[in-house]
Structure formats: structure tokens, C-alpha cells
C-alpha atoms as a PDB file:
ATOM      1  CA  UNK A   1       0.000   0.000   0.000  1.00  0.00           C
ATOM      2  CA  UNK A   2       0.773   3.525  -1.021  1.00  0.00           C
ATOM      3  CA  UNK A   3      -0.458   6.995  -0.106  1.00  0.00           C
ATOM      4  CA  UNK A   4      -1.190   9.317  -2.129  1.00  0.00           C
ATOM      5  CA  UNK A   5      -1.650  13.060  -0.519  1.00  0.00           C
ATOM      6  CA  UNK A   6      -2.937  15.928  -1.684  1.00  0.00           C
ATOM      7  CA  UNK A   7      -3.313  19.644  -0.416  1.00  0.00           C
ATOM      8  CA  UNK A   8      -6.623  20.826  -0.333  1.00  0.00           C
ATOM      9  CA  UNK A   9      -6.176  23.682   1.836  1.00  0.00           C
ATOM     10  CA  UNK A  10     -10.545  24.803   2.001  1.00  0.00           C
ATOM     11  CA  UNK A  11     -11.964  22.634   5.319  1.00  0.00           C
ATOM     12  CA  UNK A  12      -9.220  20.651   5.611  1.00  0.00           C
ATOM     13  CA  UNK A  13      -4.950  20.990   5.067  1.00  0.00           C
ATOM     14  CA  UNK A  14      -4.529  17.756   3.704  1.00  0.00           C
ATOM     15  CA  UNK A  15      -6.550  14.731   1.950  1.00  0.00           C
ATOM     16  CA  UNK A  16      -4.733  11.794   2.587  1.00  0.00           C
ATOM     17  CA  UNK A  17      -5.244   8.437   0.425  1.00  0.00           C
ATOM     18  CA  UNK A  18      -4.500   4.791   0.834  1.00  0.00           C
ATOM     19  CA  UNK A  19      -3.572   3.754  -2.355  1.00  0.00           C
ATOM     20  CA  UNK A  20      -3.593   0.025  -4.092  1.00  0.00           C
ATOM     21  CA  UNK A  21      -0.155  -0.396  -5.630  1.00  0.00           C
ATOM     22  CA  UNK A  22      -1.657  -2.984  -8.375  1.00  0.00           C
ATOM     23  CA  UNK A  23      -4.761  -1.402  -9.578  1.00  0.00           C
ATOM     24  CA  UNK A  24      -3.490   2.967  -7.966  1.00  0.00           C
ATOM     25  CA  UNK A  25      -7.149   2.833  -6.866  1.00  0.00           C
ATOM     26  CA  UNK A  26      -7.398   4.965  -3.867  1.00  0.00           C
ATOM     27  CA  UNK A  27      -9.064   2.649  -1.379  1.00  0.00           C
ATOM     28  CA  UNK A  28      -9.878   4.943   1.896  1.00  0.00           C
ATOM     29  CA  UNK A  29      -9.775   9.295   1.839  1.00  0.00           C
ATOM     30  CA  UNK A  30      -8.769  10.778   4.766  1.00  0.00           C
ATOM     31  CA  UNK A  31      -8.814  14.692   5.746  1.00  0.00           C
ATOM     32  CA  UNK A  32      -6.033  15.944   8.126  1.00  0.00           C
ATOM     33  CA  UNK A  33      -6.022  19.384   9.605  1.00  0.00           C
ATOM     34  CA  UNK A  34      -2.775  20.127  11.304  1.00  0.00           C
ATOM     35  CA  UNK A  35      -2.776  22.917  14.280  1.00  0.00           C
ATOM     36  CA  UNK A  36      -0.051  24.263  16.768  1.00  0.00           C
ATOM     37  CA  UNK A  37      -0.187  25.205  19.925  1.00  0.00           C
ATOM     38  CA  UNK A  38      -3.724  26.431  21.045  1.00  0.00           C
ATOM     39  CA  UNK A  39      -5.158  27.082  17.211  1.00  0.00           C
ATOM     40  CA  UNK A  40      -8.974  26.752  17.195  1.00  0.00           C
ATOM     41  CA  UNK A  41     -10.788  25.325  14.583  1.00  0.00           C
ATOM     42  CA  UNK A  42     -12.679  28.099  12.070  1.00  0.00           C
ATOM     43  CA  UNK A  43     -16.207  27.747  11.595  1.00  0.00           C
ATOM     44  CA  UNK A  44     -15.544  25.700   8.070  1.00  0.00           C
ATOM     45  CA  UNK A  45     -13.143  23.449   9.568  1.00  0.00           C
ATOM     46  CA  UNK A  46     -15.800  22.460  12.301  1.00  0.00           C
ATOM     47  CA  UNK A  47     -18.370  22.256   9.960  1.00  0.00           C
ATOM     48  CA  UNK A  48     -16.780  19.749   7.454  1.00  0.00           C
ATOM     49  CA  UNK A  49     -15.667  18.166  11.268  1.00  0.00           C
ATOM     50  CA  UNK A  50     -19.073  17.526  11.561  1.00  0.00           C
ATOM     51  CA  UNK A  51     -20.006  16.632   8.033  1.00  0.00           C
ATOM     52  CA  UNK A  52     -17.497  13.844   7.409  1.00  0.00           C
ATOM     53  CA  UNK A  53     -16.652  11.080   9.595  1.00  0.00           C
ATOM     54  CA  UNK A  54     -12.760  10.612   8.170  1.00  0.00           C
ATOM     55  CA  UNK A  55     -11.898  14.207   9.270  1.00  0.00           C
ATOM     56  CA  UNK A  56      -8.907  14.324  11.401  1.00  0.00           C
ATOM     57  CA  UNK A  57      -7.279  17.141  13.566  1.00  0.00           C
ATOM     58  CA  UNK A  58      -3.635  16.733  14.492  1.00  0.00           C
ATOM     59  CA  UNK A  59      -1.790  19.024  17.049  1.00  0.00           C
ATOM     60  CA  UNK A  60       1.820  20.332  16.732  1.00  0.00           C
ATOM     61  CA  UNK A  61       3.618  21.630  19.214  1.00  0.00           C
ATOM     62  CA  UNK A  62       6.722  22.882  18.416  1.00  0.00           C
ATOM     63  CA  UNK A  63       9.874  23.367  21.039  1.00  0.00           C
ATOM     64  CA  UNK A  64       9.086  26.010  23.435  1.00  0.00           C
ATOM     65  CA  UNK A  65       5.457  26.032  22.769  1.00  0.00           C
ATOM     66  CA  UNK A  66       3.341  24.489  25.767  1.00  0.00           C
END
């Protein structure tokens, strides 16, 4: 299995695909949202939060931010 990523960048940062190395059918989508520190969601990003089940928030924290 492959992935196959994409920036999307409205909703969402990143749509993030597992993809079948025989056919390159993309099997199961994924949307990843990546936030640092304490970055709220904005009112799209919570709405497609609530719209699809495969959305995905992931928190950075970079050194020196607590």
C-alpha cells in the first residue's frame, strides 16, 4: 500500500489516500487538519468536522510552545 496526498487547503490541510499499488485505486480518503499550539478550529473546519466522519485534527507543538 501507497499513499497518495494531496493539499486541499478549504476545510481541511490535507486529503490523505490509501492507495492500491496494483490497480493505484485509492481505497480509503482521509482529511487531516494540522494545528499548533492552542489554534482553534474556524467555523468551516468544524463544519466539514461535523459533516465527514474521516476528518482528522492533528496538534503540533513545536519546542518552546506548551
Amino acid at each position: 500500500m501507497g499513499y497518495s496526498v494531496k493539499r486541499t487547503g478549504i476545510g481541511s490541510d490535507f486529503e490523505i489516500g490509501k492507495q492500491d499499488l496494483l490497480s493505484g485505486k485509492i481505497k480509503e480518503k482521509e482529511l487531516i487538519e494540522v494545528k499548533t499550539g492552542n489554534a482553534k478550529l474556524s467555523r468551516l473546519q468544524k463544519k466539514t468536522q461535523k459533516k465527514k466522519r474521516n476528518f482528522r485534527e492533528i496538534r503540533i507543538n513545536p519546542p518552546g510552545i506548551y
